[in-house]
Protein backbone atom coordinates (compact mmCIF):
# COMPACT_ATOMS: atom_id res chain seq x y z
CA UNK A 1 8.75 -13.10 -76.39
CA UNK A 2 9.21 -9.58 -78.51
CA UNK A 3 4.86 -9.63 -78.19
CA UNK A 4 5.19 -9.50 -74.18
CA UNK A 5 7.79 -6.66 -74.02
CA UNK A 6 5.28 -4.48 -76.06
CA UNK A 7 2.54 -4.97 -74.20
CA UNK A 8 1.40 -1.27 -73.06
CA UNK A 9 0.61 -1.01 -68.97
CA UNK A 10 -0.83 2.07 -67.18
CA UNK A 11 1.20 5.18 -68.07
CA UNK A 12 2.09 4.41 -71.49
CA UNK A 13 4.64 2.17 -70.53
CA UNK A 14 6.26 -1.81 -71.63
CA UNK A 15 5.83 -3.86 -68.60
CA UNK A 16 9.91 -4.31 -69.48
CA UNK A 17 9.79 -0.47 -68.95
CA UNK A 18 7.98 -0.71 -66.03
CA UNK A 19 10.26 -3.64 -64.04
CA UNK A 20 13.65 -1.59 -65.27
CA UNK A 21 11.68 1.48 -63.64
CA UNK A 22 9.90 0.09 -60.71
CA UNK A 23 13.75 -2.01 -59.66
CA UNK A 24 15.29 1.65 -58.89
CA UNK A 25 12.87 3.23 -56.43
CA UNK A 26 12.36 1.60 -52.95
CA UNK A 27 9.02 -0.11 -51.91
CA UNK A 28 8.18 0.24 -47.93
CA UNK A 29 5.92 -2.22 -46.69
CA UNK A 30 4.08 -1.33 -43.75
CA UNK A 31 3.73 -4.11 -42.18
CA UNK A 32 -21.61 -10.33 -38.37
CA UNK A 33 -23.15 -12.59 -37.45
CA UNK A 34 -21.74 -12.77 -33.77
CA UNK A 35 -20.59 -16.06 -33.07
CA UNK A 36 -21.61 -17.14 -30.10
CA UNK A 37 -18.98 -17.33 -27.62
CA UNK A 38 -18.08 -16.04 -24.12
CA UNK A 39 -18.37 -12.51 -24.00
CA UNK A 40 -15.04 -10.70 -22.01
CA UNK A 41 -14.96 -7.29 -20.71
CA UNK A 42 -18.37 -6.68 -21.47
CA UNK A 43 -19.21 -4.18 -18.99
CA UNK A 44 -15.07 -2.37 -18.27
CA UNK A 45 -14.64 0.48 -19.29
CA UNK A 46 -11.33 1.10 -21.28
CA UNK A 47 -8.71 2.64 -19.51
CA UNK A 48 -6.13 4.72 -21.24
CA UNK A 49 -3.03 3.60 -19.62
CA UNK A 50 0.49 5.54 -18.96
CA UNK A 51 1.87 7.53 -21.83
CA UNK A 52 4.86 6.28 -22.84
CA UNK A 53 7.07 8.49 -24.21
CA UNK A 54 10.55 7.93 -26.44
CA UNK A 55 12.88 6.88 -23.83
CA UNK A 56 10.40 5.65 -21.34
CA UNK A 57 11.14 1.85 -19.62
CA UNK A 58 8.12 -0.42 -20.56
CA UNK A 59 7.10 -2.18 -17.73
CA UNK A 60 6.43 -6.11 -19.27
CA UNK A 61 4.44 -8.89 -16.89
CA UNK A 62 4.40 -12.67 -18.31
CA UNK A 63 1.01 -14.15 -17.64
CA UNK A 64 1.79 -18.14 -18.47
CA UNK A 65 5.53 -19.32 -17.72
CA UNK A 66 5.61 -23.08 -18.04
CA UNK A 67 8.72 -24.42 -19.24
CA UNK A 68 8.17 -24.23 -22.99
CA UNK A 69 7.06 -20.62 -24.82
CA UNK A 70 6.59 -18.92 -21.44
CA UNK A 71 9.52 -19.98 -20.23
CA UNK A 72 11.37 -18.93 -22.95
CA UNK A 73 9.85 -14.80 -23.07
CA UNK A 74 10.25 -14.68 -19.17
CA UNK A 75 14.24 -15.37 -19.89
CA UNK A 76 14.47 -13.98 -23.19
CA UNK A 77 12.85 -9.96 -22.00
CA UNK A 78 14.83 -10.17 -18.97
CA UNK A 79 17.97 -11.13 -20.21
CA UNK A 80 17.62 -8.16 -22.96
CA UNK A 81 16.12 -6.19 -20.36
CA UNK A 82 18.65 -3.45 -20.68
CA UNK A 83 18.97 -3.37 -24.62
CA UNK A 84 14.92 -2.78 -25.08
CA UNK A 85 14.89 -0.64 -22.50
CA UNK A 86 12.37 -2.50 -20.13
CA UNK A 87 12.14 -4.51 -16.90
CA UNK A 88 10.33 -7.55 -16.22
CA UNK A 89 8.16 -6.20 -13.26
CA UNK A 90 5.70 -9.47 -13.21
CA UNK A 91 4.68 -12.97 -13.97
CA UNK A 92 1.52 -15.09 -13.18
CA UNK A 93 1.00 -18.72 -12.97
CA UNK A 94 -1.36 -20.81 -11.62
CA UNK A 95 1.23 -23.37 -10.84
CA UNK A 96 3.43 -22.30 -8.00
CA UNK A 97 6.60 -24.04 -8.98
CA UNK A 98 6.50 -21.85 -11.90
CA UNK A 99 5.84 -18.41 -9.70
CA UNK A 100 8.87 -19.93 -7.91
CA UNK A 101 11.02 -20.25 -10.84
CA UNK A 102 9.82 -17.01 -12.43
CA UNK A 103 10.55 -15.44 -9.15
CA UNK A 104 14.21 -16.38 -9.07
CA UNK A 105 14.90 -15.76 -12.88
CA UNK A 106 13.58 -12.07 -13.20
CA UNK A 107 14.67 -11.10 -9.49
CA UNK A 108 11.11 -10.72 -8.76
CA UNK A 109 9.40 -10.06 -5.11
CA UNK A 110 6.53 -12.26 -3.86
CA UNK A 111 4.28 -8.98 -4.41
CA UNK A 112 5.42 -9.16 -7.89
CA UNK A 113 3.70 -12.72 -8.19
CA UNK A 114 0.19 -13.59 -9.03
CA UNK A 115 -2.32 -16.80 -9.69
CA UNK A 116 -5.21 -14.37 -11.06
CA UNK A 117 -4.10 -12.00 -14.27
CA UNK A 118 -6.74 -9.80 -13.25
CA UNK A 119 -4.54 -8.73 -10.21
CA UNK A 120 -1.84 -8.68 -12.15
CA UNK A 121 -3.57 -6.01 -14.42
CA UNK A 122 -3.93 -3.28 -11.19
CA UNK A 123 -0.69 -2.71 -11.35
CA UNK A 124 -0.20 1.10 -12.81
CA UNK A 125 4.24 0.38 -13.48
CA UNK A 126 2.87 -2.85 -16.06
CA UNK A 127 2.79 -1.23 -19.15
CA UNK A 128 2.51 -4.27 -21.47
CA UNK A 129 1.76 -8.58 -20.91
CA UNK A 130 3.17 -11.43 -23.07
CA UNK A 131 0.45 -13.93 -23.06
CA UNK A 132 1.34 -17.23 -22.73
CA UNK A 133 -0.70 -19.46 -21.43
CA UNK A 134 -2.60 -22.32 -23.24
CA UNK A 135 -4.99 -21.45 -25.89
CA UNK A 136 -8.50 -21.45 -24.30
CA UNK A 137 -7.19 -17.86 -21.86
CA UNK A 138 -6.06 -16.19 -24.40
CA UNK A 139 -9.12 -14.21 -25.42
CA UNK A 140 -10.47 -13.11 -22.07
CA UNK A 141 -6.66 -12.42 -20.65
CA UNK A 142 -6.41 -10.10 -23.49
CA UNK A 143 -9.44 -8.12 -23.53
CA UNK A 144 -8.95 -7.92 -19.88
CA UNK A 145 -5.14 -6.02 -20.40
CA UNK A 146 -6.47 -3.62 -23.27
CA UNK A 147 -9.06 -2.76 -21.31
CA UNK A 148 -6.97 -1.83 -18.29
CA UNK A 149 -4.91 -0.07 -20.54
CA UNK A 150 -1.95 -2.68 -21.51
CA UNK A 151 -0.81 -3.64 -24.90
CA UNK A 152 -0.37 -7.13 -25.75
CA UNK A 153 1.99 -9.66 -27.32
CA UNK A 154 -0.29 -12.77 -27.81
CA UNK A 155 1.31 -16.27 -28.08
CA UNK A 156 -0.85 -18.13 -31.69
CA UNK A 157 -2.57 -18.57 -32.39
CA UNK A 158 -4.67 -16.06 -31.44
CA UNK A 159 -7.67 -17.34 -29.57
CA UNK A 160 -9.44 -20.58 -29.48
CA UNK A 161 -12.06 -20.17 -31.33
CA UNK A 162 -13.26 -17.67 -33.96
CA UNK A 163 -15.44 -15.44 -31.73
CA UNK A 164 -13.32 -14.48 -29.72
CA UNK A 165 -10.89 -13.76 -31.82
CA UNK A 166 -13.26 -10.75 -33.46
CA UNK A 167 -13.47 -10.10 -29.70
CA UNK A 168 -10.10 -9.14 -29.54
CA UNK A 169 -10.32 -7.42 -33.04
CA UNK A 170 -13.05 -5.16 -31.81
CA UNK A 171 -11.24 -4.23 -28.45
CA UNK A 172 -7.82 -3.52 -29.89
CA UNK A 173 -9.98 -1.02 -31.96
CA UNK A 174 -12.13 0.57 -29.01
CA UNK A 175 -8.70 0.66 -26.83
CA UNK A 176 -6.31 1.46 -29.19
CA UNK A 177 -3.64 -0.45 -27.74
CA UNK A 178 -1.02 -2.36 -29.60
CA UNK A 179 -1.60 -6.58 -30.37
CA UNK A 180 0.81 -8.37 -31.47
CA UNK A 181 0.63 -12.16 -31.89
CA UNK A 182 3.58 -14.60 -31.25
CA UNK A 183 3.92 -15.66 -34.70
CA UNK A 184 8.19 -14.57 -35.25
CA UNK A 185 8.64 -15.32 -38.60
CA UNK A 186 6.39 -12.52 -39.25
CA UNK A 187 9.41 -10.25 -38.24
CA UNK A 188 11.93 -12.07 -40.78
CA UNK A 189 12.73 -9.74 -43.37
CA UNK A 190 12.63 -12.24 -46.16
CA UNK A 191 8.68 -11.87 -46.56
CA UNK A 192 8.79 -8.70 -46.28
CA UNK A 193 10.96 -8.33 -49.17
CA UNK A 194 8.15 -10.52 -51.05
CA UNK A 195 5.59 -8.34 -49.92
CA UNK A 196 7.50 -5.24 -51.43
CA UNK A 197 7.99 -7.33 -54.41
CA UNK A 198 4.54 -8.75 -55.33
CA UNK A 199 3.13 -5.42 -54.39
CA UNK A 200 4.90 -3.51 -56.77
CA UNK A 201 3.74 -6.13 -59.33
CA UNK A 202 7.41 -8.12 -59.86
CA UNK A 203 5.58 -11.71 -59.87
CA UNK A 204 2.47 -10.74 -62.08
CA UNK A 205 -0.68 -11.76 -60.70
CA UNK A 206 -0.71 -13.81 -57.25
CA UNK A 207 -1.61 -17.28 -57.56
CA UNK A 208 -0.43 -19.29 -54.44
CA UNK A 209 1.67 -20.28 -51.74
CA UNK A 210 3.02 -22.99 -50.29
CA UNK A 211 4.12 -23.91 -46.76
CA UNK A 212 5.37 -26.49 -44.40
CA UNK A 213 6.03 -27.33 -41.03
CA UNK A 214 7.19 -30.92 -39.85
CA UNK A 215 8.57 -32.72 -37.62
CA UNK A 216 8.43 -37.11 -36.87
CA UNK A 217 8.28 -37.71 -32.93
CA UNK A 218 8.37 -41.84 -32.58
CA UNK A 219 6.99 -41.12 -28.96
CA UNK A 220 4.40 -38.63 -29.85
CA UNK A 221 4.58 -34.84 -30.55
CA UNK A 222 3.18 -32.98 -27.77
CA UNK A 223 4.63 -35.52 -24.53
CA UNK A 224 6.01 -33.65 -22.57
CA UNK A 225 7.77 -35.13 -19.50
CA UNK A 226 4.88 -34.93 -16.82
CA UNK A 227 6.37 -32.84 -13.68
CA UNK A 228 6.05 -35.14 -10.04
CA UNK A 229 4.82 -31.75 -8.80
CA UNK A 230 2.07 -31.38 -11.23
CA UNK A 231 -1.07 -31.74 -8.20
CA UNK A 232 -4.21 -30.45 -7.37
CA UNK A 233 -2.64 -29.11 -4.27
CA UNK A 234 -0.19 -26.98 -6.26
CA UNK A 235 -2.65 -25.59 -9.04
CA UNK A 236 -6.02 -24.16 -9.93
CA UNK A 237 -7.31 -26.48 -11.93
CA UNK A 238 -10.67 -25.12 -12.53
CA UNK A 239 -9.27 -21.99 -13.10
CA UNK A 240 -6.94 -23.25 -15.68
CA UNK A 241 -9.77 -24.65 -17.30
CA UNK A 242 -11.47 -21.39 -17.68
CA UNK A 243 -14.06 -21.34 -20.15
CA UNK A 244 -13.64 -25.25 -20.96
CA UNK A 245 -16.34 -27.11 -19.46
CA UNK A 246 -15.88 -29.05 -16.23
CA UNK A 247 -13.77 -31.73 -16.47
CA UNK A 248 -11.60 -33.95 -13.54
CA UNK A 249 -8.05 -33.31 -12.66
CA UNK A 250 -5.56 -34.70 -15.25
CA UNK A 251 -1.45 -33.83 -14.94
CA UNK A 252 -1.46 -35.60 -18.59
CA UNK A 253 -4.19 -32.87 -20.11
CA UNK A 254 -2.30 -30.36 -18.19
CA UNK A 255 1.20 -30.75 -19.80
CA UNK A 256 -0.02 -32.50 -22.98
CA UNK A 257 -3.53 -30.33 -23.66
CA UNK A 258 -1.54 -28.96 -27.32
CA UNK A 259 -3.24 -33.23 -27.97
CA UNK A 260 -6.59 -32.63 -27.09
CA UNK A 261 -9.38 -30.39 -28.87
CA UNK A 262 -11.14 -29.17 -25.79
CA UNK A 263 -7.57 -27.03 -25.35
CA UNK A 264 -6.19 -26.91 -28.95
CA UNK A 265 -6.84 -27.82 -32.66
CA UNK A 266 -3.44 -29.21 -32.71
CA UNK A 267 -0.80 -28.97 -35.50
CA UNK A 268 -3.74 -26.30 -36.62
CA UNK A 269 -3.28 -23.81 -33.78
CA UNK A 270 0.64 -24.67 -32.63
CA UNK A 271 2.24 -25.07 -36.12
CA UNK A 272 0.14 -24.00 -39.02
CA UNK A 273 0.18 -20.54 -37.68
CA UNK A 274 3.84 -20.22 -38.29
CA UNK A 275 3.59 -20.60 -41.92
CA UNK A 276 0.33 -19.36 -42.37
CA UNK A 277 1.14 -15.92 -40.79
CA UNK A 278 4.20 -15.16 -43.07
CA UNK A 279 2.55 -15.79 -46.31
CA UNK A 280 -0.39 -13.96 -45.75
CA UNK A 281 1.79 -11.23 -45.09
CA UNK A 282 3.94 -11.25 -47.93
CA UNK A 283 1.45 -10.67 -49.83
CA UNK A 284 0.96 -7.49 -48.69
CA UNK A 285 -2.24 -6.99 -48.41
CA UNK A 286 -4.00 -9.77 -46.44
CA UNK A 287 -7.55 -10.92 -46.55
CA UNK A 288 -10.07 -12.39 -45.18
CA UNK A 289 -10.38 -16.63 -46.47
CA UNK A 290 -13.63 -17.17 -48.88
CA UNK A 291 -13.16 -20.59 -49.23
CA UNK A 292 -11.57 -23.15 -46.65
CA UNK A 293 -10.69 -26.88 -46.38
CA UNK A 294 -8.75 -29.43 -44.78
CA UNK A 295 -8.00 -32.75 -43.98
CA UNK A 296 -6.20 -34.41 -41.53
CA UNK A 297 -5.33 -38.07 -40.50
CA UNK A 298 -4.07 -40.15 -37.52
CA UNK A 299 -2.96 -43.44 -38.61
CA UNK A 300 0.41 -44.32 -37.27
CA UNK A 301 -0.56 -43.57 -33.40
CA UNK A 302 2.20 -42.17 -32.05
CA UNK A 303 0.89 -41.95 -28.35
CA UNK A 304 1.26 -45.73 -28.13
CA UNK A 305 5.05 -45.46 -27.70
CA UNK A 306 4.61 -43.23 -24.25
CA UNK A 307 2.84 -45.11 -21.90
CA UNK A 308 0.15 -43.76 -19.73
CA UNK A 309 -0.82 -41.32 -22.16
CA UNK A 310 -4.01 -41.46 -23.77
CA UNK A 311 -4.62 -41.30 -27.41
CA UNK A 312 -4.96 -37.53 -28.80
CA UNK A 313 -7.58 -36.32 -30.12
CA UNK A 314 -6.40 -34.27 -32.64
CA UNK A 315 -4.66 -35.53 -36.09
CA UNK A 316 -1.17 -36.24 -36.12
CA UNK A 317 -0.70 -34.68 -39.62
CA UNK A 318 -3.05 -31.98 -41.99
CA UNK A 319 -3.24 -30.06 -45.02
CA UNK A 320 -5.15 -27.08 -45.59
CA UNK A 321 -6.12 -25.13 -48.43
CA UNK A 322 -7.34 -21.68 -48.25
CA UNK A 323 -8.92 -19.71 -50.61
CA UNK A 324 -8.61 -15.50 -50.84
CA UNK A 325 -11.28 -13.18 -52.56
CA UNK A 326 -8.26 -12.14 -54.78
CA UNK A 327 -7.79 -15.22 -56.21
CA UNK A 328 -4.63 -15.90 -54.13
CA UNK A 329 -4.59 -19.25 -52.77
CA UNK A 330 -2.53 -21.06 -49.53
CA UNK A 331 -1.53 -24.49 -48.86
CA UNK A 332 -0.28 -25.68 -45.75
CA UNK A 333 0.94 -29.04 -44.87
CA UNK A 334 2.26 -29.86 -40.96
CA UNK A 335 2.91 -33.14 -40.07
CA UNK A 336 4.22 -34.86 -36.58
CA UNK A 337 5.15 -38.05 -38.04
CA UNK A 338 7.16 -37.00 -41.27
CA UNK A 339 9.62 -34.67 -41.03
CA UNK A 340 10.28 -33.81 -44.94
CA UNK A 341 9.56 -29.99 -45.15
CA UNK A 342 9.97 -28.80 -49.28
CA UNK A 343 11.01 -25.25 -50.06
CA UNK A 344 8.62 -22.18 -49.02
CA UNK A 345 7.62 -20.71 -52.75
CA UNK A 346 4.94 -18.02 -53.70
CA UNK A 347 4.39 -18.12 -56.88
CA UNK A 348 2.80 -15.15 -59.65
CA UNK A 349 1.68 -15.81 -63.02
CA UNK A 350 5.19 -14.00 -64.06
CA UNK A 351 7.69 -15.18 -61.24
CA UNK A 352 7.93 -17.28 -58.53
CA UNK A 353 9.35 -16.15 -55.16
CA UNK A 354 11.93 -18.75 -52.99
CA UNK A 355 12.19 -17.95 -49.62
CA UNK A 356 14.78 -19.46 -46.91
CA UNK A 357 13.21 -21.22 -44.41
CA UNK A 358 14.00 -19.35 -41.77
CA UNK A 359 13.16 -16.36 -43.83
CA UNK A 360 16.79 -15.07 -44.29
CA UNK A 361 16.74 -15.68 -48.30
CA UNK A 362 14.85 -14.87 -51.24
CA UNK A 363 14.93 -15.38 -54.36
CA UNK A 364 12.82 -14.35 -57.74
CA UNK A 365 13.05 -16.91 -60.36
CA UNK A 366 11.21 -15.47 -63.79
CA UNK A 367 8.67 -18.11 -65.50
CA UNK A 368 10.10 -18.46 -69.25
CA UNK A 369 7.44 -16.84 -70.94
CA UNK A 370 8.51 -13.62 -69.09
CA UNK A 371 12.10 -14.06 -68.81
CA UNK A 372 13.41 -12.02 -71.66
CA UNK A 373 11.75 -8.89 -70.05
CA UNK A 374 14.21 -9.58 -67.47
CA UNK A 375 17.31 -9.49 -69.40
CA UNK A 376 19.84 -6.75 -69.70
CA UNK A 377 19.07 -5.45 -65.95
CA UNK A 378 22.13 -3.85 -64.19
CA UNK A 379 23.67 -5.40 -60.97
CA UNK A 380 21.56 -2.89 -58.90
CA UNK A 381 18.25 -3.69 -60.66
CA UNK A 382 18.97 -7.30 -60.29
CA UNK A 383 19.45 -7.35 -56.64
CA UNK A 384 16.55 -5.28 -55.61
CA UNK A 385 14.04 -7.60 -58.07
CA UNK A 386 16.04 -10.35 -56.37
CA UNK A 387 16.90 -12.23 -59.59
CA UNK A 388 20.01 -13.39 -57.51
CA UNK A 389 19.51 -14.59 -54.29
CA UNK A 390 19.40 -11.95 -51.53
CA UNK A 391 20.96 -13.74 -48.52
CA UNK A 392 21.63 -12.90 -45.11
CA UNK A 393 18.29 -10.93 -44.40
CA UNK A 394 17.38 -11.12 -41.00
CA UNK A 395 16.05 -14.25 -40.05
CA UNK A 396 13.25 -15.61 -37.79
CA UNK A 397 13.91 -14.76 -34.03
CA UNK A 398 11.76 -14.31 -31.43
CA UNK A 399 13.79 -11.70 -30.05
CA UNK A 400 13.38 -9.47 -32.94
CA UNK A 401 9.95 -10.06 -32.80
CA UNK A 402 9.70 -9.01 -28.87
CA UNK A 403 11.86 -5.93 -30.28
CA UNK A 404 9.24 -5.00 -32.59
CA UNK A 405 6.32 -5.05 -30.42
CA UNK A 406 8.39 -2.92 -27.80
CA UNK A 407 9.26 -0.49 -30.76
CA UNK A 408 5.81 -0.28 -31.35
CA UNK A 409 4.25 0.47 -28.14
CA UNK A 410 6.80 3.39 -28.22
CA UNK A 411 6.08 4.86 -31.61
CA UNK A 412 2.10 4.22 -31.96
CA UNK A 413 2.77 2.09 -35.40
CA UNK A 414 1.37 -1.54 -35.83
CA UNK A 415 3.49 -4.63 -35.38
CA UNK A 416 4.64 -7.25 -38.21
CA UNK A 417 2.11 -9.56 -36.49
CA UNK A 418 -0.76 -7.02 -35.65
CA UNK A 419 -4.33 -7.31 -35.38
CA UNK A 420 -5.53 -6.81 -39.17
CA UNK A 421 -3.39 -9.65 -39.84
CA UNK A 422 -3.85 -11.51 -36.66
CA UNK A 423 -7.84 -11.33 -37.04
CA UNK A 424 -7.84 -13.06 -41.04
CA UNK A 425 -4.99 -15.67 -40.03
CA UNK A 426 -7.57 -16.90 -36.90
CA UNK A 427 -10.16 -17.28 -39.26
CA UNK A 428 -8.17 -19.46 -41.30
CA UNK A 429 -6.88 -21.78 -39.10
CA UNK A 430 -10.71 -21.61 -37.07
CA UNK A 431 -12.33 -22.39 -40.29
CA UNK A 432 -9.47 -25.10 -41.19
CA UNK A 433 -10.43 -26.86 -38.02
CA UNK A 434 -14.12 -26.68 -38.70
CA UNK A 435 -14.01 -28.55 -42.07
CA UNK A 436 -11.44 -30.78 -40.10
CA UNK A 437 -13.59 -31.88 -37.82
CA UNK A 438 -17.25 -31.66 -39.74
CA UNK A 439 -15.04 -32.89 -42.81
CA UNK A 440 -16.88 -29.92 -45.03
CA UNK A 441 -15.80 -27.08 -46.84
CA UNK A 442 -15.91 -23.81 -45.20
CA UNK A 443 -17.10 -20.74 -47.09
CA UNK A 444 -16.55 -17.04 -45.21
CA UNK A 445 -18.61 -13.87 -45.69
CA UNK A 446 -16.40 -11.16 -44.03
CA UNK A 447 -19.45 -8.72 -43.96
CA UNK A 448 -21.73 -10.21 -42.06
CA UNK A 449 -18.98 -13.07 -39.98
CA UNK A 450 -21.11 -16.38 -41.09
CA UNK A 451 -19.72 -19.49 -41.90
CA UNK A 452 -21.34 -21.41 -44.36
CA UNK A 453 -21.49 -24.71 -46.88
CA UNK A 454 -21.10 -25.34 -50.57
CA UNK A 455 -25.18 -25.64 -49.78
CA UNK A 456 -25.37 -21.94 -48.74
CA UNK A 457 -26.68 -23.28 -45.18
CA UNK A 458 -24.69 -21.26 -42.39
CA UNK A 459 -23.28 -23.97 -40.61
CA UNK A 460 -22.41 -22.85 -36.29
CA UNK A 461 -19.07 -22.29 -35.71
CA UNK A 462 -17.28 -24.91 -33.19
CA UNK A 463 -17.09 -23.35 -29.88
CA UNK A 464 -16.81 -24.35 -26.02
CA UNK A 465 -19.45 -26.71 -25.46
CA UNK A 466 -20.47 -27.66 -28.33
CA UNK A 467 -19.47 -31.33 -28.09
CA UNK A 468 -17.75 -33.76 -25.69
CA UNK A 469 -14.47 -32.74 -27.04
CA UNK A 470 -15.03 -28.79 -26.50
């Protein structure tokens, strides 16, 4: 124990010397190969949008309000309309029972309703969109708004597939506008606090993270009641499709496509991202995966239980591993047919960090080998290492999250969920769902954007129409 407080670090100093130091001050935190993939807003030029200043009202248009996520921003902006300083001035559906409801909820006009986003986007007094829609519009919707001069609040994950998500990373930098993607706990001050903490070298070297999210649906996650409205009459189903291929009308893929891989990877794109966001943010300084795997299974068959439903595609439960140049390593378990969720822990070759699930706790629990350089700390220098438990941070809410983005357009700074982030969590999960589904490992060169084996062969990223099931 005495040989670890004498060990020298840069400066001269103990590392004992340097924790009793570094506990005092306060750390901020700031928050290729092309794949081949539909190409969006090739040929539009960028336009700069309205200047916003201070004390300007944003003007905020929901593209996507079904009665889930969409549903819940449409009500959520509106209702703190006042406090953000901002006024729900649109919304766009291709189902017209939603433009209905939308309609009546925001006190809306029929001018101020739309089946085509691109419309939507004309409109000079629409400042920002909230993306909402299901997973296979998200990349073209959003290049589309940046490009007519609208910042963005993405629901995750981010795209569909991995090209277009460095689509979207490459606009947000020609347009400058302001991404954020719908992952809230990213906004929960409890990783944050980690971030300050492994960044100012508290936990030693990074060595992984661990994360959960499940749930255990008898009836099968993902089956959702199946509205008696839900017709060809009342919707564009080819457009909804968008850049899926060509398939017949189905009210089941419609309400239930989160099942089915030509619309979703599943507990990979609707869950894992929650998880997966946070922890590659506290370590505050994400990066791009090296190494990728996961497996996934579907043996107790859930979907049997709701008749009329078919079988899903995708696995009912998964576990990834991911792999960071660093050394820092991720593991991610989400399951629809367990719901046992252990503790969220990052954990340094000195200390381990325990954080509340909601993110609303932390806590910094020494290994033994280090813990006598620990000792003798005051009450101040133990709180702000977080040797006691920090409680009552502020927790994961979607309206904080909303906040931030609004806070953001106004000032010019980046989001908790912003691109640089956004971009290496979608290469994750995209990656995750490769090895998934080609049940291989997945190996990333950030350089040049290929994907390739253990064998060094590149191996073609998954895309639309690459199989039945895209």
């Amino acid at each position: 124990m005495e040989q670890n407080k004498s060990l020298p670090m840069a400066g001269g100093d103990t590392r004992r010397d340097f924790i009793k130091k570094a506990a005092t001050v306060a750390a901020a935190v700031a928050t290729v190969n092309v794949l081949k993939t539909p190409v969006y807003g090739q040929n539009q030029a960028p336009s700069p949008g309205r200047v916003l200043g201070a004390n300007d009202r944003i003007g905020v248009a929901v593209i996507g309000v079904g009665f889930g996520i969409g549903k819940n921003h449409l009500e959520g902006i509106h209702k703190n309309a006042s406090a953000n300083n901002v006024v729900v001035a649109g919304a766009c559906d291709l189902f017209n029972k939603r433009r209905d409801w939308a309609k009546e909820t925001a006190k809306l006009k029929d001018s101020d309703l739309y089946s085509d986003h691109r419309k939507l986007l004309e409109r000079k007094d629409i400042d920002a969109v909230v993306i909402a829609t299901h997973d296979p519009w998200h990349a073209a919707i959003a290049i589309d708004a940046m490009n007519a001069g609208k910042s963005v609040y993405c629901e995750k994950p981010m795209t569909r597939y991995l090209g277009e998500a460095f689509q979207i990373y490459d606009t947000v930098k020609k347009t400058g506008r302001i991404f954020q993607v719908g992952s809230q706990g990213c906004s929960a001050a409890g990783w944050h606090k980690a971030a300050e903490l492994i960044q100012g070298g508290k936990i030693g070297t990074l060595i992984w993270g661990q994360g959960y999210y499940c749930r255990n649906n008898p009836k099968g996650e993902w089956n959702y009641a199946i509205e008696e409205e839900t017709k060809p009459e009342n919707l564009d189903w080819n457009r909804w499709l968008g850049p899926v291929s060509k398939r017949p009308f189905s009210a089941d893929a419609f309400h239930r496509w989160r099942k089915y891989y030509p619309y979703c990877s599943g507990l990979l794109g609707d869950l894992v991202p929650h998880r997966l966001h946070p922890l590659m943010l506290a370590s505050g300084n994400p990066e791009f995966p090296s190494r990728v795997m996961s497996i996934g299974t579907r043996n107790v068959h859930t979907d049997r239980h709701t008749p009329g439903t078919p079988e899903r595609d995708v696995p009912e439960h998964v576990q990834l591993v991911a792999e960071f140049p660093s050394g820092y390593m991720v593991t991610i378990t989400c399951s629809t047919v367990n719901s046992r969720s252990p503790n969220f822990v990052i954990y340094g070759h000195q200390a381990t960090l325990e954080i509340g699930d909601s993110g609303n706790v932390v806590q910094m629990v020494p290994e033994r080998a280090f813990a006598s350089e620990f000792e003798g700390l005051s009450e101040s220098e133990r709180k702000a290492l977080a040797l006691d438990p920090i409680k009552g941070l502020q927790h994961e809410d979607i309206r904080v999250h909303e906040k931030n983005w609004f806070d953001c357009i106004r000032s010019g700074k980046q989001p908790n969920a912003g691109i640089e982030l956004a971009i290496r969590v979608q290469t994750v999960i995209s990656l995750a769902e490769m090895s998934e589904r080609l049940k291989t490992v997945c190996l990333f060169d950030e350089k040049t954007r290929k994907i390739s084996g253990t064998d060094g062969k590149e191996i073609p990223a998954i895309n639309y129409g690459t199989g039945p099931m895209s």
